[in-house]
N, C-alpha and C. Protein backbone atom coordinates (compact mmCIF):
# COMPACT_ATOMS: atom_id res chain seq x y z
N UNK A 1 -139.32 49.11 -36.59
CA UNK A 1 -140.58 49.45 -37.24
C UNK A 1 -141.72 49.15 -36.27
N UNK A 2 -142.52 49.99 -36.08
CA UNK A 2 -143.70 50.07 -35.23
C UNK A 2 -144.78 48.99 -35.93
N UNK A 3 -144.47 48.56 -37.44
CA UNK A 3 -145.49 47.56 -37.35
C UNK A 3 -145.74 46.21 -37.43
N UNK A 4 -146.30 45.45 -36.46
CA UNK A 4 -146.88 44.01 -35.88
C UNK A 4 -146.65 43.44 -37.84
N UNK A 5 -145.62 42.92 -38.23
CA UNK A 5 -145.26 41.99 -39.33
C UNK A 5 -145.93 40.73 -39.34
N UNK A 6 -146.19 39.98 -38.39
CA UNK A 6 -147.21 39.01 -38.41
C UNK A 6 -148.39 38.81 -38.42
N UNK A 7 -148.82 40.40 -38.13
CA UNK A 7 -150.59 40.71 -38.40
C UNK A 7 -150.38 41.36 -39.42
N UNK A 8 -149.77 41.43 -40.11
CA UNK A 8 -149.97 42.35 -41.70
C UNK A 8 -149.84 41.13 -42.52
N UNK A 9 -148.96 40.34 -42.07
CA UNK A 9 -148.35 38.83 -42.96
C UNK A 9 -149.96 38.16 -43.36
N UNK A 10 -150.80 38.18 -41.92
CA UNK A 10 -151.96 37.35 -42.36
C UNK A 10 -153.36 38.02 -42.84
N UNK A 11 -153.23 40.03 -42.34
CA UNK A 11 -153.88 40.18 -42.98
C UNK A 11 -153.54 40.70 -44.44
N UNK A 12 -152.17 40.70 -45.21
CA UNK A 12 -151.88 40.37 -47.25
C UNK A 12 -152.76 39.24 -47.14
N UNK A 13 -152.54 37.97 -46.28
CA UNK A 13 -152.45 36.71 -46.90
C UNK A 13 -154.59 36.27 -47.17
N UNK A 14 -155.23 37.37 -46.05
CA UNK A 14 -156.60 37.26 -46.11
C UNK A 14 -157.09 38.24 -47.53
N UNK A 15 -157.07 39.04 -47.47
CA UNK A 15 -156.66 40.26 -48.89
C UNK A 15 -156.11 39.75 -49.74
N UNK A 16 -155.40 38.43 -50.02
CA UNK A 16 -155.03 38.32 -51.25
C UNK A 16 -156.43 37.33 -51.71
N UNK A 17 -156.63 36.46 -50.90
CA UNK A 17 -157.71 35.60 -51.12
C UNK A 17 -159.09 36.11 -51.27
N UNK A 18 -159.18 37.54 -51.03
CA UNK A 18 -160.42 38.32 -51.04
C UNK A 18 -160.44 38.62 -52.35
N UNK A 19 -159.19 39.29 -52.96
CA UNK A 19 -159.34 39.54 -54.25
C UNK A 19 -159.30 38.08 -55.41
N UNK A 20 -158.45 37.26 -54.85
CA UNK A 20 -158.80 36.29 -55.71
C UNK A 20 -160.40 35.78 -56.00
N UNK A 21 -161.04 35.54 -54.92
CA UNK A 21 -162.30 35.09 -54.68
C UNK A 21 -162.94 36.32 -55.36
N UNK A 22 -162.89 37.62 -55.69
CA UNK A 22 -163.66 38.65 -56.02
C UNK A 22 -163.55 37.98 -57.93
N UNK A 23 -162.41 38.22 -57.86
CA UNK A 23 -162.06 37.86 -59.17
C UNK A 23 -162.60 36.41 -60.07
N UNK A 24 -162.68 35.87 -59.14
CA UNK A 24 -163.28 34.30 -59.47
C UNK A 24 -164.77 34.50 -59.76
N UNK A 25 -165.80 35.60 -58.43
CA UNK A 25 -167.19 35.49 -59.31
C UNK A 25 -167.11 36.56 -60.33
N UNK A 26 -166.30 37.31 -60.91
CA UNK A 26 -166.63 37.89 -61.66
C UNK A 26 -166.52 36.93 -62.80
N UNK A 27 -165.45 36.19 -63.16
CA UNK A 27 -165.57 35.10 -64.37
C UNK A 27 -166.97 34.18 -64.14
N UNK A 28 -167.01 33.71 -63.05
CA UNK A 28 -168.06 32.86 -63.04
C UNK A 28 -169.38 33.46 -62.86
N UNK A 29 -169.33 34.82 -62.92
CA UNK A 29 -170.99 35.59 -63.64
C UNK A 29 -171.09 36.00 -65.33
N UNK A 30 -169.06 36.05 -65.84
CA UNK A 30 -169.18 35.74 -67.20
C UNK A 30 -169.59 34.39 -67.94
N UNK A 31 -169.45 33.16 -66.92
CA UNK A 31 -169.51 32.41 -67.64
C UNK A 31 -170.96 31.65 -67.57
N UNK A 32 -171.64 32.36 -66.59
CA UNK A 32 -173.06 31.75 -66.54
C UNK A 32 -173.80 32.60 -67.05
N UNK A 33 -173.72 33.75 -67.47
CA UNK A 33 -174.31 34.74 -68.49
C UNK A 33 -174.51 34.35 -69.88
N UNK A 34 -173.79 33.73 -70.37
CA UNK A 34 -173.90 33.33 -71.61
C UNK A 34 -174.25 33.60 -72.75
N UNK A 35 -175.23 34.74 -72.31
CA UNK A 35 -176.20 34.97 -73.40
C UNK A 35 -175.35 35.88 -74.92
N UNK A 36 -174.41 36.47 -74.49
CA UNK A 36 -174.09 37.19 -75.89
C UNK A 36 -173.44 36.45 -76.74
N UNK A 37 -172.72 34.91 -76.32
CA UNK A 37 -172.15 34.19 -77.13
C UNK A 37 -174.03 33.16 -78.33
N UNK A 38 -174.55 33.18 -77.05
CA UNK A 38 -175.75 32.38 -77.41
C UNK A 38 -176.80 32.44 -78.11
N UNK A 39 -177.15 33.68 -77.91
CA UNK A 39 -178.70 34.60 -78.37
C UNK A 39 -177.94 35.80 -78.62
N UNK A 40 -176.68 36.24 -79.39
CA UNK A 40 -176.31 37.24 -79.80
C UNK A 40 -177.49 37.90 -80.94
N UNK A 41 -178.13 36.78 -82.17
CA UNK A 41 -178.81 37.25 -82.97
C UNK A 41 -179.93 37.72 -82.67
N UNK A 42 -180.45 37.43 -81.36
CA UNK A 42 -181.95 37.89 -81.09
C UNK A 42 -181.80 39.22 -80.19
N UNK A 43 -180.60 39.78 -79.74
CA UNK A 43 -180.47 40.96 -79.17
C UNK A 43 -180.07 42.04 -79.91
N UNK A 44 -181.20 43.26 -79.36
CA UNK A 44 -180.87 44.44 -79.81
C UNK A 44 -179.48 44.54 -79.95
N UNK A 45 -178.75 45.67 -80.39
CA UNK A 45 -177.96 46.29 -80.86
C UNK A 45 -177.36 46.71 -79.59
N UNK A 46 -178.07 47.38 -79.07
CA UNK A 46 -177.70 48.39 -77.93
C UNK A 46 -177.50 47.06 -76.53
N UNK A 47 -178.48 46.47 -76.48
CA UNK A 47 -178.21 45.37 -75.82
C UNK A 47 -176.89 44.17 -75.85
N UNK A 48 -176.39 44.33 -76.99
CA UNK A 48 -175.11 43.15 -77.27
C UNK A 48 -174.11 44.14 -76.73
N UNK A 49 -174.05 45.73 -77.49
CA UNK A 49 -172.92 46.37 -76.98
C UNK A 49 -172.93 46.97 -75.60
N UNK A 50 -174.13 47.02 -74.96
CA UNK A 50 -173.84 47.12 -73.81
C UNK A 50 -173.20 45.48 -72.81
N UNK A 51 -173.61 44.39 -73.17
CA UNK A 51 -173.06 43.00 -72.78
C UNK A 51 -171.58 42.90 -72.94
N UNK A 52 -171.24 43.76 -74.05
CA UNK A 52 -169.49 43.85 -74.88
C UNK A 52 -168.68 44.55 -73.73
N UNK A 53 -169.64 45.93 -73.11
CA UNK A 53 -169.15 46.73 -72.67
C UNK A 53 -168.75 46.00 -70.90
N UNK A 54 -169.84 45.56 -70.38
CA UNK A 54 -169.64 44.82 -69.39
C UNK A 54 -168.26 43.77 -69.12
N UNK A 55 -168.16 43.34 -70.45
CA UNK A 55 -167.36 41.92 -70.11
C UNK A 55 -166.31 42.92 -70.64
N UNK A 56 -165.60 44.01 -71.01
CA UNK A 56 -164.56 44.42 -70.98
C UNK A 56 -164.42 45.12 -69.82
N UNK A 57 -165.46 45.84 -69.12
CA UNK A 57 -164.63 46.09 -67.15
C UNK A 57 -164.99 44.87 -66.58
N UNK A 58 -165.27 43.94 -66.92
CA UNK A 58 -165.03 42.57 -65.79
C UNK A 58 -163.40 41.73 -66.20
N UNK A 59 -163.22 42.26 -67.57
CA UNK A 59 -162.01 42.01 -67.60
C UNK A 59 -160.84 42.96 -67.27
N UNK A 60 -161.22 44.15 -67.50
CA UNK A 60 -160.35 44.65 -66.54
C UNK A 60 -160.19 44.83 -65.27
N UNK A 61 -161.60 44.06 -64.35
CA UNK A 61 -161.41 44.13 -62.92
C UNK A 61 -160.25 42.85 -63.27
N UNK A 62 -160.52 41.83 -63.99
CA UNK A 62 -159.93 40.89 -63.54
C UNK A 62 -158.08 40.89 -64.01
N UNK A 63 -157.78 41.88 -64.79
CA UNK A 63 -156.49 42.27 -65.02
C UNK A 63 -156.13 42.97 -63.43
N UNK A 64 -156.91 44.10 -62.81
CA UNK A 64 -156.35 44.65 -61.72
C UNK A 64 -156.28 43.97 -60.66
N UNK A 65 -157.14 42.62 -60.03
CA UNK A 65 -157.15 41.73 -59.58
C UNK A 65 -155.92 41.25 -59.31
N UNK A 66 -155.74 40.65 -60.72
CA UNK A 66 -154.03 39.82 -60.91
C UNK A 66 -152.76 40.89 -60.63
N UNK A 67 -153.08 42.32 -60.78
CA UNK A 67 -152.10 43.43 -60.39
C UNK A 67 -151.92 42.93 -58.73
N UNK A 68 -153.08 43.06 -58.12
CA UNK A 68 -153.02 43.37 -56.70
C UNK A 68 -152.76 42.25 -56.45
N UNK A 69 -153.00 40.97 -56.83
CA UNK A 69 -152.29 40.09 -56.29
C UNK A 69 -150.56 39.85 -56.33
N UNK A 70 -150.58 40.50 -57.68
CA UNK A 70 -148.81 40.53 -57.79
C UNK A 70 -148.25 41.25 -56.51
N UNK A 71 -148.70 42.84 -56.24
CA UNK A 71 -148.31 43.43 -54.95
C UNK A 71 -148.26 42.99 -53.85
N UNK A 72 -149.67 42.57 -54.17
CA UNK A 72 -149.25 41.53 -52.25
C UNK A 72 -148.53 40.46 -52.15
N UNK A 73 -148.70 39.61 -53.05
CA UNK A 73 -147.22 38.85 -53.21
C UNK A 73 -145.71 39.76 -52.72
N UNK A 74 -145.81 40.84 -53.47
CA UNK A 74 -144.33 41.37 -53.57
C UNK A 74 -143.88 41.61 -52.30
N UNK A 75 -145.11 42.34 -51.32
CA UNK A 75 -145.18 42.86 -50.28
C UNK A 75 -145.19 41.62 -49.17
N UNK A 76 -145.17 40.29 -49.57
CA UNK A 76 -145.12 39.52 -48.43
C UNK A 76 -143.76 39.26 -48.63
N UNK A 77 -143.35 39.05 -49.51
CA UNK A 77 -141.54 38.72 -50.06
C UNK A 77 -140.79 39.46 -49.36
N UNK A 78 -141.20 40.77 -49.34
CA UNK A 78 -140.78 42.33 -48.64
C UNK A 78 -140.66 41.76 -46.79
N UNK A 79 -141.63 41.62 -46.63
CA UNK A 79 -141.67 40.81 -45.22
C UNK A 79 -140.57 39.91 -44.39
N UNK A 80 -140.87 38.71 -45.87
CA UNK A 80 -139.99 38.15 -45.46
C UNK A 80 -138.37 38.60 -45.37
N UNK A 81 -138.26 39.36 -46.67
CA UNK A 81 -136.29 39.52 -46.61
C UNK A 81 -136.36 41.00 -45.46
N UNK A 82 -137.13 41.60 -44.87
CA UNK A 82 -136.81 42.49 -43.96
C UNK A 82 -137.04 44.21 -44.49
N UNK A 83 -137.52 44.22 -45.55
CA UNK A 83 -137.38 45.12 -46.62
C UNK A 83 -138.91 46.08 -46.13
N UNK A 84 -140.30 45.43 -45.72
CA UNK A 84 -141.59 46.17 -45.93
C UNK A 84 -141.68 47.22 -44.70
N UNK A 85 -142.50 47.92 -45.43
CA UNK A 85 -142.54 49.04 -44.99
C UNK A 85 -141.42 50.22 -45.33
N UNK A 86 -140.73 49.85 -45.90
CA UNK A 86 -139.23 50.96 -46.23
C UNK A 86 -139.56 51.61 -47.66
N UNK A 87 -139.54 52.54 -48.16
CA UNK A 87 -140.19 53.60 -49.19
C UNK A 87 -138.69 52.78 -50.65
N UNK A 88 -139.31 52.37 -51.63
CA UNK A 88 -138.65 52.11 -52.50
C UNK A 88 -137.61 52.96 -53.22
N UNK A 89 -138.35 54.06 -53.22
CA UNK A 89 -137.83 55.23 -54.01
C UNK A 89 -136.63 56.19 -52.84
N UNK A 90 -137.31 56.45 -51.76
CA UNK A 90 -136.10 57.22 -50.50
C UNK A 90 -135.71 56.71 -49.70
N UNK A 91 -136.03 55.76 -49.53
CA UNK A 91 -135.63 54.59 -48.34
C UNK A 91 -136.09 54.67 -47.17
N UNK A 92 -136.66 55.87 -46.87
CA UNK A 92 -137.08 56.02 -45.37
C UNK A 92 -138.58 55.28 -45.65
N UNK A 93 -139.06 55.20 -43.55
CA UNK A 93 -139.80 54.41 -44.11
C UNK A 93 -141.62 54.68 -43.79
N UNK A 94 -142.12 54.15 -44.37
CA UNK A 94 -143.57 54.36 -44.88
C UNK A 94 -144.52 54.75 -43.77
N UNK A 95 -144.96 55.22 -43.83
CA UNK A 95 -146.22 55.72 -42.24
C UNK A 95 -146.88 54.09 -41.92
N UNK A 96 -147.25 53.89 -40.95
CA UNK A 96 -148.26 53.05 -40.44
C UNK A 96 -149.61 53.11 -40.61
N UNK A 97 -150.15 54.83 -41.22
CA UNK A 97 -151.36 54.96 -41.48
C UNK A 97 -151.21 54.04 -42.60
N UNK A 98 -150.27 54.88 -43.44
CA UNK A 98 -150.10 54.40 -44.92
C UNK A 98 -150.42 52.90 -45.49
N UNK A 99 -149.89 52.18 -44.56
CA UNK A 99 -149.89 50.62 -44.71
C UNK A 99 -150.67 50.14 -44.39
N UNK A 100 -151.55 50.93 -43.10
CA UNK A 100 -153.18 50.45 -42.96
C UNK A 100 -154.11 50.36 -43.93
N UNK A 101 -153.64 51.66 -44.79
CA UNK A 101 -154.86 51.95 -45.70
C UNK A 101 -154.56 50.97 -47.02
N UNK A 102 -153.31 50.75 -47.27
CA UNK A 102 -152.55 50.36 -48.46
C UNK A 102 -151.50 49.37 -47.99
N UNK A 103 -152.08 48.34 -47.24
CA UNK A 103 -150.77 47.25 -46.94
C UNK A 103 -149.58 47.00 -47.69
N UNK A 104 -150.07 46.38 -49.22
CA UNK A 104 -148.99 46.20 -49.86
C UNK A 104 -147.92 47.66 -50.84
N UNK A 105 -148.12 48.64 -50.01
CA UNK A 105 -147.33 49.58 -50.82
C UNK A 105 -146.34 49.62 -50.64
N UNK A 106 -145.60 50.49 -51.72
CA UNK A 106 -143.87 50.43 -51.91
C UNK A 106 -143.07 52.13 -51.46
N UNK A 107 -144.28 52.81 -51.55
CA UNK A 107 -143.75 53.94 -51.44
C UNK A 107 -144.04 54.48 -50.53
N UNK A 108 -143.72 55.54 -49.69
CA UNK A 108 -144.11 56.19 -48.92
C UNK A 108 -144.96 57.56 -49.46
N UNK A 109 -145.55 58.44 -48.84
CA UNK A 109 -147.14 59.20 -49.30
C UNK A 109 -146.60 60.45 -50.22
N UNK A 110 -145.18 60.75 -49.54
CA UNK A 110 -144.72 61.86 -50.56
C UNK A 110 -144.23 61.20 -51.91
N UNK A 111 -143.36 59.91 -52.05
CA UNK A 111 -142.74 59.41 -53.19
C UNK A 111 -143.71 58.99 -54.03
N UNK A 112 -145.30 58.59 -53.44
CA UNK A 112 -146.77 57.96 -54.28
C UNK A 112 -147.17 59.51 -55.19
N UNK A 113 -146.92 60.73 -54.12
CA UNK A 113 -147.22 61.31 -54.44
C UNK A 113 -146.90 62.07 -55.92
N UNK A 114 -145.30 62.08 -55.79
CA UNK A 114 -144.51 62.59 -56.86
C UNK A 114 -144.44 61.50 -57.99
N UNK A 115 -144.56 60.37 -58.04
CA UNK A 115 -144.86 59.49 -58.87
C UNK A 115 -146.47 59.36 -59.46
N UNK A 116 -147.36 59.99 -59.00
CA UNK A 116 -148.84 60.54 -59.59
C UNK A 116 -148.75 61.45 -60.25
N UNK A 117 -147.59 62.51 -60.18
CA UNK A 117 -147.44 63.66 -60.77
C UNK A 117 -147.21 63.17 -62.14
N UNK A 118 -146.26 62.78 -62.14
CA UNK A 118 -144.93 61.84 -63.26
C UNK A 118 -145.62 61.48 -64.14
């Protein structure tokens, strides 16, 4: 495999901590916000449900967060047993662009592809 496994090893391992840390101020701008648990009664209508609306995509950043950290996990595991970079689905193995753009992926661009279809 053409690709440097020990510079991908540390840059999952910088990328995982990016997203963790992303994920961390997003709770900790939920939790210093306060205001819809606090002054719910003195806010408009439109104002509480737009606050509702917020803290449900900060929770779903923070669900996709915990996704991507699962992958890069998976993808350092992959590393280690000899496995990354090899297409899950055909076995052959994954472009080097591919893994630039998408370190921790499993598939290669045609198998991502046919699995978007799906």
């Amino acid at each position: 495999m053409s690709v440097d496994l020990e510079r991908r090893r540390v840059e999952l391992l910088d990328l995982r901590e990016r997203v963790l840390g992303a994920a961390q101020d997003v709770v900790a701008g939920d939790t210093e916000d306060g205001e819809l648990s606090s002054a719910a009664g003195d806010q408009h209508i439109a104002d509480h449900a737009s606050e509702l609306v917020e803290r449900e995509v900060d929770e779903s950043l923070g669900e996709n967060a915990e996704q991507i950290v699962r992958e890069i996990d998976r993808a350092l595991g992959r590393i280690d047993d000899g496995t990354y970079g090899t297409c899950e689905r055909c076995g052959k193995e994954i472009a080097a662009e591919r893994l630039d753009a998408v370190p921790y992926a499993t598939l290669c661009l045609a198998d991502k592809q046919i699995e978007e279809r799906e």
